[in-house]
Protein backbone atom coordinates (compact mmCIF):
# COMPACT_ATOMS: atom_id res chain seq x y z
CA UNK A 1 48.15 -43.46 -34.05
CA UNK A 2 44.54 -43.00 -33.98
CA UNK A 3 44.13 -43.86 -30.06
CA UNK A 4 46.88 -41.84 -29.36
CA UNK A 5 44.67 -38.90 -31.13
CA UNK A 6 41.12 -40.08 -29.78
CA UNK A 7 41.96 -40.94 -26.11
CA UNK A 8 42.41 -37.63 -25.07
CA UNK A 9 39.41 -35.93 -27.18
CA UNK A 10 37.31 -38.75 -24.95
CA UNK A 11 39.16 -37.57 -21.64
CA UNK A 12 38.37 -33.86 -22.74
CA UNK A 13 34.58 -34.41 -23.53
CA UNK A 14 33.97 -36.87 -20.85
CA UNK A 15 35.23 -34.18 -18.65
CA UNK A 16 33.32 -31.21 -20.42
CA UNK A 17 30.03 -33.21 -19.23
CA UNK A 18 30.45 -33.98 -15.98
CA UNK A 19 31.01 -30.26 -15.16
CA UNK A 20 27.82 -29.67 -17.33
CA UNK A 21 26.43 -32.18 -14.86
CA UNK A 22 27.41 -30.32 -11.98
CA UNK A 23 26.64 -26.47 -13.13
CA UNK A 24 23.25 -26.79 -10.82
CA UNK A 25 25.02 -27.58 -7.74
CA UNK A 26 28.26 -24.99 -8.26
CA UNK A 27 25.31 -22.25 -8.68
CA UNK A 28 23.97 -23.66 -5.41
CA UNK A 29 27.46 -23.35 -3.82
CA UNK A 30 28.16 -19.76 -5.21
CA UNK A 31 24.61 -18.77 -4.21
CA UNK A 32 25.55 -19.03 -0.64
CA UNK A 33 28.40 -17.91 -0.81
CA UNK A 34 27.30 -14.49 -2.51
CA UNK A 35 29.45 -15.28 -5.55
CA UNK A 36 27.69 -15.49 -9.45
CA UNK A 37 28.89 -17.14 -12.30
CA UNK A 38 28.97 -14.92 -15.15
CA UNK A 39 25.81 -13.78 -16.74
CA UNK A 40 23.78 -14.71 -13.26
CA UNK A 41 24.50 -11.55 -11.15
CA UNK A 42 21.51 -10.17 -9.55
CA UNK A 43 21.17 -7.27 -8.66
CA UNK A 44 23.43 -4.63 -7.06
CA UNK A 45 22.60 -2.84 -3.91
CA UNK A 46 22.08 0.37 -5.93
CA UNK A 47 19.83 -1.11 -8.03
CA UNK A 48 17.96 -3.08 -5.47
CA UNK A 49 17.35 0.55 -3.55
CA UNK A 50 16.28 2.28 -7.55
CA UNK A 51 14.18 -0.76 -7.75
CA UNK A 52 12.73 -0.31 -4.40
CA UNK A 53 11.92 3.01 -4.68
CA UNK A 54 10.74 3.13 -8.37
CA UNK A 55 8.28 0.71 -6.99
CA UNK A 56 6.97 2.38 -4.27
CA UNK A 57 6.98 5.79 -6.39
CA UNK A 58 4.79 3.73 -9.03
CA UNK A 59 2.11 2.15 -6.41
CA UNK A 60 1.97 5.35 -4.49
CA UNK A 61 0.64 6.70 -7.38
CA UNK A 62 -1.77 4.57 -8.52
CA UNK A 63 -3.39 4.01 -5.27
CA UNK A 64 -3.36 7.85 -4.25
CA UNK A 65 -4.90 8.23 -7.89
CA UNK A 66 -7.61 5.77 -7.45
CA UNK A 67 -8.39 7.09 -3.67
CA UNK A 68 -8.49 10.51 -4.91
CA UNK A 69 -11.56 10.70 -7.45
CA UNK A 70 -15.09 10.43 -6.62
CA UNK A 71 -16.25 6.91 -5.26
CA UNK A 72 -12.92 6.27 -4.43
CA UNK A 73 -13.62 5.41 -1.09
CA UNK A 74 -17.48 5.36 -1.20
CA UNK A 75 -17.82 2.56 -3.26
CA UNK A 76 -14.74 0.36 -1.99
CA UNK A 77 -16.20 -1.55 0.59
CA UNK A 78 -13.03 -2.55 2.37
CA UNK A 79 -12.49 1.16 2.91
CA UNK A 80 -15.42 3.12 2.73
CA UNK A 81 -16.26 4.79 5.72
CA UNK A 82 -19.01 4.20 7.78
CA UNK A 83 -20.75 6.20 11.16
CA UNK A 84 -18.72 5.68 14.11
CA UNK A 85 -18.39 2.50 15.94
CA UNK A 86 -20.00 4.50 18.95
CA UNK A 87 -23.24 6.17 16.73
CA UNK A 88 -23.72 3.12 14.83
CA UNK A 89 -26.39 1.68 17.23
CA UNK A 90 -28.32 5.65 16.54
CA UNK A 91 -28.44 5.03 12.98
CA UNK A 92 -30.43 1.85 13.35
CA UNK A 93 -33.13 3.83 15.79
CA UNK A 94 -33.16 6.56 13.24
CA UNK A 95 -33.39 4.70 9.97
CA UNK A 96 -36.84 2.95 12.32
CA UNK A 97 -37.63 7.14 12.70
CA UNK A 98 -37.42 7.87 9.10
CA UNK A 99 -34.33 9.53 9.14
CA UNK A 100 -32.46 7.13 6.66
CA UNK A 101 -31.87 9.72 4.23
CA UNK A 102 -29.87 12.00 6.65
CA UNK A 103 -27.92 8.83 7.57
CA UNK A 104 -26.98 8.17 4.25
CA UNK A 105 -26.01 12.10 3.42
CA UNK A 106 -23.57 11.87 6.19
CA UNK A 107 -22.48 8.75 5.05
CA UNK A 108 -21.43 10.28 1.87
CA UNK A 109 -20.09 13.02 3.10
CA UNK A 110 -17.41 11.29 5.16
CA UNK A 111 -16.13 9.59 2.30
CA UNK A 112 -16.27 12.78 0.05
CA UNK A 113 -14.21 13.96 2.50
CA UNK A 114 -11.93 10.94 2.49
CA UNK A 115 -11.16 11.27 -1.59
CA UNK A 116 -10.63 15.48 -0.86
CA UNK A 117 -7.71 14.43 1.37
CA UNK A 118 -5.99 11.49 -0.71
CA UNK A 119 -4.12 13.56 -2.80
CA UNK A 120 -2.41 15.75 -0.27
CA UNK A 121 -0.77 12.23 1.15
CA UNK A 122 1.85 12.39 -2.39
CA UNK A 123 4.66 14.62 -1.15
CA UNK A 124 4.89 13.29 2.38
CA UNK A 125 5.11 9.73 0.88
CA UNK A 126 7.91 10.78 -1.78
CA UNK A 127 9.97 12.41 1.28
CA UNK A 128 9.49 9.35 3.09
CA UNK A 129 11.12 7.08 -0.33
CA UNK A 130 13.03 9.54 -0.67
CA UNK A 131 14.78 9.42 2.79
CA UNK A 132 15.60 5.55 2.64
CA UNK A 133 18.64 4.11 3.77
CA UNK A 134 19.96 1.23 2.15
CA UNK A 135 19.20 -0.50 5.62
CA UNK A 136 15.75 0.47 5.04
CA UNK A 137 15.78 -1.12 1.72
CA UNK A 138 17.17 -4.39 2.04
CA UNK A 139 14.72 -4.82 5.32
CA UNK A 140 11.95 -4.23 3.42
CA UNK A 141 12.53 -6.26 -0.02
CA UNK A 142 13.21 -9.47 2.40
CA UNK A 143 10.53 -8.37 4.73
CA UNK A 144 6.57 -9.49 4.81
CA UNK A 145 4.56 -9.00 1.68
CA UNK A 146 3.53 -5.45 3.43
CA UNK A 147 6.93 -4.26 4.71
CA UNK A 148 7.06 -0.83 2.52
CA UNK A 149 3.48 -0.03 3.28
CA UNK A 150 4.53 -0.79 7.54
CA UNK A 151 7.41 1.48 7.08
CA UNK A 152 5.34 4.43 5.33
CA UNK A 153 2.84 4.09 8.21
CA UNK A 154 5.36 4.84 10.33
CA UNK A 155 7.15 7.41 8.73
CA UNK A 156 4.39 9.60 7.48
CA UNK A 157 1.38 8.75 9.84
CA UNK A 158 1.30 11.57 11.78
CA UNK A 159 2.22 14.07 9.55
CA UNK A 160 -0.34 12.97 7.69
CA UNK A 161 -3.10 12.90 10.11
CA UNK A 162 -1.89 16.67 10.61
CA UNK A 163 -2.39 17.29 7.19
CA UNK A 164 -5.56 15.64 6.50
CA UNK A 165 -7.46 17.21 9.20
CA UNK A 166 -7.81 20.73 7.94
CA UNK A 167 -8.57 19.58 4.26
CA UNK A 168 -11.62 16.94 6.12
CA UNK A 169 -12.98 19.63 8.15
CA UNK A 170 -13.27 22.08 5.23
CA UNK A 171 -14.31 18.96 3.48
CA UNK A 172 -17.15 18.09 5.22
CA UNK A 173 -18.34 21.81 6.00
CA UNK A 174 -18.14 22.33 1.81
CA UNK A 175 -20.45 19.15 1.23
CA UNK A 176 -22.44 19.62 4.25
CA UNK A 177 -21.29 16.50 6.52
CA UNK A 178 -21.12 18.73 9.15
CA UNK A 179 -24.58 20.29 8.92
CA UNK A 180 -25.69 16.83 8.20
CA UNK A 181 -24.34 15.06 11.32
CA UNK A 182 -25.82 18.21 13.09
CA UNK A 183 -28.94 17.18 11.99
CA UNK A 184 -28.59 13.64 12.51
CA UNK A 185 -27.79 13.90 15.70
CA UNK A 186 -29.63 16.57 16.78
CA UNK A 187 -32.76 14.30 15.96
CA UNK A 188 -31.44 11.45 17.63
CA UNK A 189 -30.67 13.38 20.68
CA UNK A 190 -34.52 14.59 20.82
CA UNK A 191 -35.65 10.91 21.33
CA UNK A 192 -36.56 10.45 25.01
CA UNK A 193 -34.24 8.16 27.50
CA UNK A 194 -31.50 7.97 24.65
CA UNK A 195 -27.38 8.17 25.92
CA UNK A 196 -26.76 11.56 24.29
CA UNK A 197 -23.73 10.80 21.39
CA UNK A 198 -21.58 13.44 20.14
CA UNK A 199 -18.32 12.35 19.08
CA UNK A 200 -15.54 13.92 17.06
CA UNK A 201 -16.49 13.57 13.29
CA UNK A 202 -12.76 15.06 11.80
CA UNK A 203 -10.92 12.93 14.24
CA UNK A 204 -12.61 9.81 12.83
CA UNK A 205 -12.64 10.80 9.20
CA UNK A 206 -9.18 11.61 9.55
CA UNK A 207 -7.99 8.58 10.86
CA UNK A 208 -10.17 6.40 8.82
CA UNK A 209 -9.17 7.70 6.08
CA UNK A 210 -5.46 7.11 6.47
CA UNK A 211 -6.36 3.60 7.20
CA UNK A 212 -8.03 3.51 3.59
CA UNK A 213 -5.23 4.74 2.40
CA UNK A 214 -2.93 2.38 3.61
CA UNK A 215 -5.33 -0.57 3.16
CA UNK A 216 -5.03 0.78 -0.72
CA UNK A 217 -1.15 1.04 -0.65
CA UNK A 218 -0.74 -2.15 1.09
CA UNK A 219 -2.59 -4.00 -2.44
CA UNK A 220 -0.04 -2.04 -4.81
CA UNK A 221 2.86 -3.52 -2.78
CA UNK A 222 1.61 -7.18 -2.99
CA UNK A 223 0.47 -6.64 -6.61
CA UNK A 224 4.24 -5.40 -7.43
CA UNK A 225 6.02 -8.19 -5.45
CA UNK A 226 3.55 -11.42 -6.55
CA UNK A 227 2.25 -10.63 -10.20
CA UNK A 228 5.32 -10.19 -12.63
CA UNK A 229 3.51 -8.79 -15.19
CA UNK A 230 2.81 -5.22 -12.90
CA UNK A 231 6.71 -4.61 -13.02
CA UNK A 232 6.77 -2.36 -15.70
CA UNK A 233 9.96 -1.33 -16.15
CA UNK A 234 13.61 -3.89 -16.36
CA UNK A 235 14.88 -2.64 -13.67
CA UNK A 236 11.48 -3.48 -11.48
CA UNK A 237 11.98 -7.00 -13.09
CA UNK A 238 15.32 -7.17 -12.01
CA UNK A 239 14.91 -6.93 -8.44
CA UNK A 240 11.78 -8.38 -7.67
CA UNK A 241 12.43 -11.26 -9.72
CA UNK A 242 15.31 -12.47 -7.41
């Protein structure tokens, strides 16, 4: 009587185990397959795309915010701007002339420029998020660790560079850059059997500065997708921890 009662309680545990056993590889299995086992379904395409864009709304943000105030690009050295490539060999004969102290004022000046501009970048970037396609979305959450900030180059880079200019120019006239690179330049020019150097000082704020700007976006991404303790919210968790 008692085998009759115990052999099939064995049968039933023994059975109970081995599928215990094998939970790993059916998750394997479903996982390509696209199918979950209860309580492991990640995340829907809806969420992956609120996710997505929470994420680039938050990093936006906080790199526009810290681009924005004073030394923001000045005392970044991966971004702060420098003279032109072109005038760069006048600032060494003029720092030898004594004119290191104009050098340096213009110096400034671009990158006061630079943080005047940083804010204006917000609405084109939230259009831009705003305007994803789910396409757009799913490309760049398996894309390279820079994907979102590629795609918002793209997207906004020329209206931004329209944008920008205006603000630079009035900029650099409000905190002198452009009397200042009169100045420099006006010395440099003065030095006998010199190549005379002139070249467009908005242009090259301008697009400097949206390189900054980018360079700075490009570090929220990364910090978002790699450190899991800068997803704030469960939903952020959610879809970047899958």
């Amino acid at each position: 009587m008692k085998k009759s009662i115990y052999l099939p309680l064995f049968f039933f545990l023994s059975q109970a185990m081995l599928s215990y056993a094998q939970l790993p590889n059916l998750k394997k299995a479903l996982e390509k397959t696209n199918v979950s086992l209860p309580g492991t379904r990640g995340p829907s395409e809806d969420e992956v795309g609120r996710g997505l864009k929470e994420a680039l709304n938050s990093g936006i943000e906080k790199g526009v915010n810290q681009l924005s105030v004073k030394d923001g690009y000045f005392e970044d050295d991966q971004i702060k701007l420098l003279l032109p490539q072109e005038a760069q060999q006048v600032e060494a004969k003029l720092r030898k002339l004594g004119q290191g102290q104009k050098v340096d004022a213009t110096i400034e000046s671009l990158n006061r420029a630079a943080e005047d501009a940083a804010s204006s970048s917000k609405e084109l970037f939230v259009l831009a998020i705003k305007n994803l396609s789910l396409n757009d979305v799913m490309g760049i959450l398996k894309g390279p660790d820079d994907a979102a900030t590629v795609y918002l180059s793209k997207s906004t880079r020329a209206q931004l560079a329209q944008k920008f200019s205006p603000i630079i120019k009035t900029s650099l006239d409000k905190v002198g850059a452009t009397a200042q690179w009169s100045k420099l330049f006006t010395a440099y020019n003065k030095i006998p059997m010199v190549q005379k150097v002139n070249p467009d000082l908005v242009a090259y704020a301008t697009d400097k500065a949206i390189d900054g700007l980018f360079i700075q976006i490009a570090k929220q991404e990364l910090e978002i997708r790699k450190n899991p303790a800068a997803r704030a919210t469960e939903l952020l968790k959610k879809v970047f921890g899958n």
